[in-house]
N, C-alpha and C. Protein backbone atom coordinates (compact mmCIF):
# COMPACT_ATOMS: atom_id res chain seq x y z
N UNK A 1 -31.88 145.73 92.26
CA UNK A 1 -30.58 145.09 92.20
C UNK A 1 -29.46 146.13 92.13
N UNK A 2 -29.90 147.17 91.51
CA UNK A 2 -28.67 148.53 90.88
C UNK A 2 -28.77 149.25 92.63
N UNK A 3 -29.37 148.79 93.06
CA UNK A 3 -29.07 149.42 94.61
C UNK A 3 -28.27 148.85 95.49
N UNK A 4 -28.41 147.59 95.54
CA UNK A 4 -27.67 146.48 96.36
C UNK A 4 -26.09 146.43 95.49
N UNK A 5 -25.93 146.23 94.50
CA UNK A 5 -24.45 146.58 93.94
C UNK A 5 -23.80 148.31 94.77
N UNK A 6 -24.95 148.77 94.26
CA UNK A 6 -24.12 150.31 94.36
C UNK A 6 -23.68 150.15 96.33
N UNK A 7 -24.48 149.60 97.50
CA UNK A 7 -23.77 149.20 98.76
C UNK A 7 -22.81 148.54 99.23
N UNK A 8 -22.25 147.31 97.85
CA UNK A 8 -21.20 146.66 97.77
C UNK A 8 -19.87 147.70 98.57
N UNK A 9 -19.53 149.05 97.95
CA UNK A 9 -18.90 149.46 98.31
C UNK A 9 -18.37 149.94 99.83
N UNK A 10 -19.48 149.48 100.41
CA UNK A 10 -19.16 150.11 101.96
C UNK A 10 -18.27 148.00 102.66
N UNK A 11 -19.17 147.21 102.34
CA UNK A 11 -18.68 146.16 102.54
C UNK A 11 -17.16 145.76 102.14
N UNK A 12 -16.99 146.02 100.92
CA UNK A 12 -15.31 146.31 100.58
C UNK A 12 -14.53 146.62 100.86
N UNK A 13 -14.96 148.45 101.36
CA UNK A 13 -14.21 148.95 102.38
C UNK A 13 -13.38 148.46 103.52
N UNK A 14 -14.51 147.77 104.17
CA UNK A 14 -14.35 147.43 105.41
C UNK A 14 -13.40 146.29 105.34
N UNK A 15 -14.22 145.64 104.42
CA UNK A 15 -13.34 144.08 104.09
C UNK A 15 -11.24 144.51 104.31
N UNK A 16 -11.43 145.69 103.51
CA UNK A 16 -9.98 145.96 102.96
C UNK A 16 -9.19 146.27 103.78
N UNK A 17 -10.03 147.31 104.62
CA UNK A 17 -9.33 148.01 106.09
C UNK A 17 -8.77 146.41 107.14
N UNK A 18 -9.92 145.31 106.99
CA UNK A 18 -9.72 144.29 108.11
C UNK A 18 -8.76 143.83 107.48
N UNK A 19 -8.52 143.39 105.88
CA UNK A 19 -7.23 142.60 105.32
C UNK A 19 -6.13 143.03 105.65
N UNK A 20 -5.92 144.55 105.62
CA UNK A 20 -4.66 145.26 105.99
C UNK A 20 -4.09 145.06 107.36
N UNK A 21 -5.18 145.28 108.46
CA UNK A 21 -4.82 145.38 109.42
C UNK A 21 -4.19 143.66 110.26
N UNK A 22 -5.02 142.71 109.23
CA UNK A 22 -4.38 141.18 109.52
C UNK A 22 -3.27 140.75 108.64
N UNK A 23 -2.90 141.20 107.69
CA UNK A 23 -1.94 141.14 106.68
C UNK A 23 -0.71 141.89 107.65
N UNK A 24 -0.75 142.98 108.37
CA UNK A 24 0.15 143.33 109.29
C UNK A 24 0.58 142.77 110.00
N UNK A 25 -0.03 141.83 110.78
CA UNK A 25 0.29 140.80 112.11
C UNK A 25 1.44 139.73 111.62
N UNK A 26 2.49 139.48 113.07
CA UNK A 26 3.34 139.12 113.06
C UNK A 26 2.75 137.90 112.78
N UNK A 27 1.89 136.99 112.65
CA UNK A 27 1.32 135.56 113.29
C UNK A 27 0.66 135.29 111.94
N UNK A 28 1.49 134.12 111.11
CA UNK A 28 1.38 133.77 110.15
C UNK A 28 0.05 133.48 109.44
N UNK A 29 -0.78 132.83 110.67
CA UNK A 29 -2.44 132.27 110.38
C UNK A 29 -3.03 133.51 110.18
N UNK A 30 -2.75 135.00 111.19
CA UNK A 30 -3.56 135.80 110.60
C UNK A 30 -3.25 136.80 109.64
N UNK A 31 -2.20 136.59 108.69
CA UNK A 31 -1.54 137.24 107.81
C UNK A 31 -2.10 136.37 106.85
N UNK A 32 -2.43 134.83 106.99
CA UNK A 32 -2.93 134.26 105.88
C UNK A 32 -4.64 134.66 105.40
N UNK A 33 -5.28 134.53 106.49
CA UNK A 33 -6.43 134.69 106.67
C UNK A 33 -6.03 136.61 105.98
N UNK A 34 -5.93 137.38 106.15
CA UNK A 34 -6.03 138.57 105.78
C UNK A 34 -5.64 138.44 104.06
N UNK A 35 -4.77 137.99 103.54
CA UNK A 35 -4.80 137.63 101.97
C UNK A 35 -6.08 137.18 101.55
N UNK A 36 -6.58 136.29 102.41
CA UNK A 36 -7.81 135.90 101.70
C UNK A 36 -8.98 136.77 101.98
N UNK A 37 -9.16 137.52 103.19
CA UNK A 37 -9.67 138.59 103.23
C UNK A 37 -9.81 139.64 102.06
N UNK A 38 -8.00 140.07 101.51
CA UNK A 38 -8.14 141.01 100.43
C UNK A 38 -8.63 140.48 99.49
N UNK A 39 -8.78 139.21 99.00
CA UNK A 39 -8.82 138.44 97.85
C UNK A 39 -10.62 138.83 98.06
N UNK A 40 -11.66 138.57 98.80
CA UNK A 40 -13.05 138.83 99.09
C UNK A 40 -13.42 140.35 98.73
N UNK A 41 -12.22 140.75 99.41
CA UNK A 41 -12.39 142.54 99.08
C UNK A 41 -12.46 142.76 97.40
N UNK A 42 -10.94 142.13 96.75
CA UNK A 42 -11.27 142.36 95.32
C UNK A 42 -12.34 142.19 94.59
N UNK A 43 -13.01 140.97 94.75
CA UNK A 43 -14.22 140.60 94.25
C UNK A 43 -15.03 141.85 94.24
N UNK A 44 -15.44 141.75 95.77
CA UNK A 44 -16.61 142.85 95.96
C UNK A 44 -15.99 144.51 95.11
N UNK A 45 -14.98 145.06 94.94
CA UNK A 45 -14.48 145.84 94.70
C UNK A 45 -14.66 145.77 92.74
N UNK A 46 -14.24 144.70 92.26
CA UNK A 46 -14.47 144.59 91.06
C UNK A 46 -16.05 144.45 90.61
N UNK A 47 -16.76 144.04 91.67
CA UNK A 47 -18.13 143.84 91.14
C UNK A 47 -18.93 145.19 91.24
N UNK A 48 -18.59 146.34 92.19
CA UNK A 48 -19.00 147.23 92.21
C UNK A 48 -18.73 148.21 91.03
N UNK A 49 -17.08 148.09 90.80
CA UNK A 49 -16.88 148.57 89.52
C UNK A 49 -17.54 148.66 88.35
N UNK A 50 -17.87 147.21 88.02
CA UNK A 50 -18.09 146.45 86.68
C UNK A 50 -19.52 147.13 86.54
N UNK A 51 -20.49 147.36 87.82
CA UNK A 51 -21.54 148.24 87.80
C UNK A 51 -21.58 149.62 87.22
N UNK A 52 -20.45 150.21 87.64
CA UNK A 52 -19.96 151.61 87.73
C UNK A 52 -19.04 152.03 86.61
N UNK A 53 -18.83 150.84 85.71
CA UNK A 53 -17.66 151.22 84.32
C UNK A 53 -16.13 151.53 85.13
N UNK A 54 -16.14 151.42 86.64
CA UNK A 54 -14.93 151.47 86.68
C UNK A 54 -13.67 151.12 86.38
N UNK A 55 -13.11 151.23 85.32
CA UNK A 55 -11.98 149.80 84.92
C UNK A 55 -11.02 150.02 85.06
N UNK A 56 -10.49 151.34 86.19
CA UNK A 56 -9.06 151.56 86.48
C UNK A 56 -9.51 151.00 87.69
N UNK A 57 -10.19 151.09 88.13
CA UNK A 57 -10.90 150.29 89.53
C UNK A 57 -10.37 148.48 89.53
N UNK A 58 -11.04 148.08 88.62
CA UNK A 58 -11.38 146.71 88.02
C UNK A 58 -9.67 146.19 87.83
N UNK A 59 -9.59 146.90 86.77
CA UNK A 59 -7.69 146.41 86.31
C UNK A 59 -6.94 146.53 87.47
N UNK A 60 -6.85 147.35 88.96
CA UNK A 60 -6.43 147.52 89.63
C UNK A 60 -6.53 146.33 90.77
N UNK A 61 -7.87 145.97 91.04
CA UNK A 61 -8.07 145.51 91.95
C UNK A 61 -7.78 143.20 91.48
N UNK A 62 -7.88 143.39 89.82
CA UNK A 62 -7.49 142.32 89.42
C UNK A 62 -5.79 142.37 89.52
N UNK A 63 -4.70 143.35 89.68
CA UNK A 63 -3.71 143.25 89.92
C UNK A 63 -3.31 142.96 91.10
N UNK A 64 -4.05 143.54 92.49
CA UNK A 64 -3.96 143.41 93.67
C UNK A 64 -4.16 141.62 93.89
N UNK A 65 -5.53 141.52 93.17
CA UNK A 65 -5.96 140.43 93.63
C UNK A 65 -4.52 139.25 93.67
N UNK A 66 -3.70 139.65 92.39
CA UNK A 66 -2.21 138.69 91.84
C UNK A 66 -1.70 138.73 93.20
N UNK A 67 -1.19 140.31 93.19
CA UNK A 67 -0.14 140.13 94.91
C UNK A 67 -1.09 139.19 95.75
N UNK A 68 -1.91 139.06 96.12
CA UNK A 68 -2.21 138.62 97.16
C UNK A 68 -2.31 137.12 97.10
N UNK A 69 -2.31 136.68 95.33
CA UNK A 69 -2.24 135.39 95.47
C UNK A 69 -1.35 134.98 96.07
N UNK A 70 -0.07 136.00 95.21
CA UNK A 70 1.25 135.51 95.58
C UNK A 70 1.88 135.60 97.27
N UNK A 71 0.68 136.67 97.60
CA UNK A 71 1.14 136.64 99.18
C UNK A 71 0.40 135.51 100.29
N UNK A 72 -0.45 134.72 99.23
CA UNK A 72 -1.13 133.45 100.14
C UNK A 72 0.16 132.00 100.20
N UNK A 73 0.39 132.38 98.80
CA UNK A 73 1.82 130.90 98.60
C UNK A 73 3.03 131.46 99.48
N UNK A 74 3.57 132.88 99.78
CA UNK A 74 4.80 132.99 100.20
C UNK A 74 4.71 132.78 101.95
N UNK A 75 2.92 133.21 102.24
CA UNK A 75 2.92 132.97 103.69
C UNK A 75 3.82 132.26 104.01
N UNK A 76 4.56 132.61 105.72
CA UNK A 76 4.98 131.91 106.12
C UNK A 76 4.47 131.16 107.67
């Protein structure tokens, strides 16, 4: 199991790179879809942490996770 957590991190990655790059787009649906993207990323990002004692990791990525709530309600 301590192996499959510790790979979380490559999935996150990726997750994060795709949120950014749809969170960029002029086109509202895929700016929405990319919030919820980051919101998947946090998870995986905090769960890898929580493995790893990371908790500037963890506190960080639970702050992100806020913006992004707030960037799912302001979509336009």
């Amino acid at each position: 199991m301590s192996d499959i957590i510790e790979l979380l991190q490559w999935p996150a990655m990726a997750a994060s790179l795709l949120a950014a790059w749809l969170v960029g787009s002029r086109a509202a649906a895929r700016r929405f879809a990319g919030f919820w993207v980051f919101l998947f990323s946090n998870v995986l990002w905090v769960c890898w942490g929580w493995h790893d004692g990371a908790w500037a990791l963890i506190i960080l990525n639970v702050c992100l996770a806020l913006t992004n709530v707030r960037g799912i309600v302001k979509n336009e």
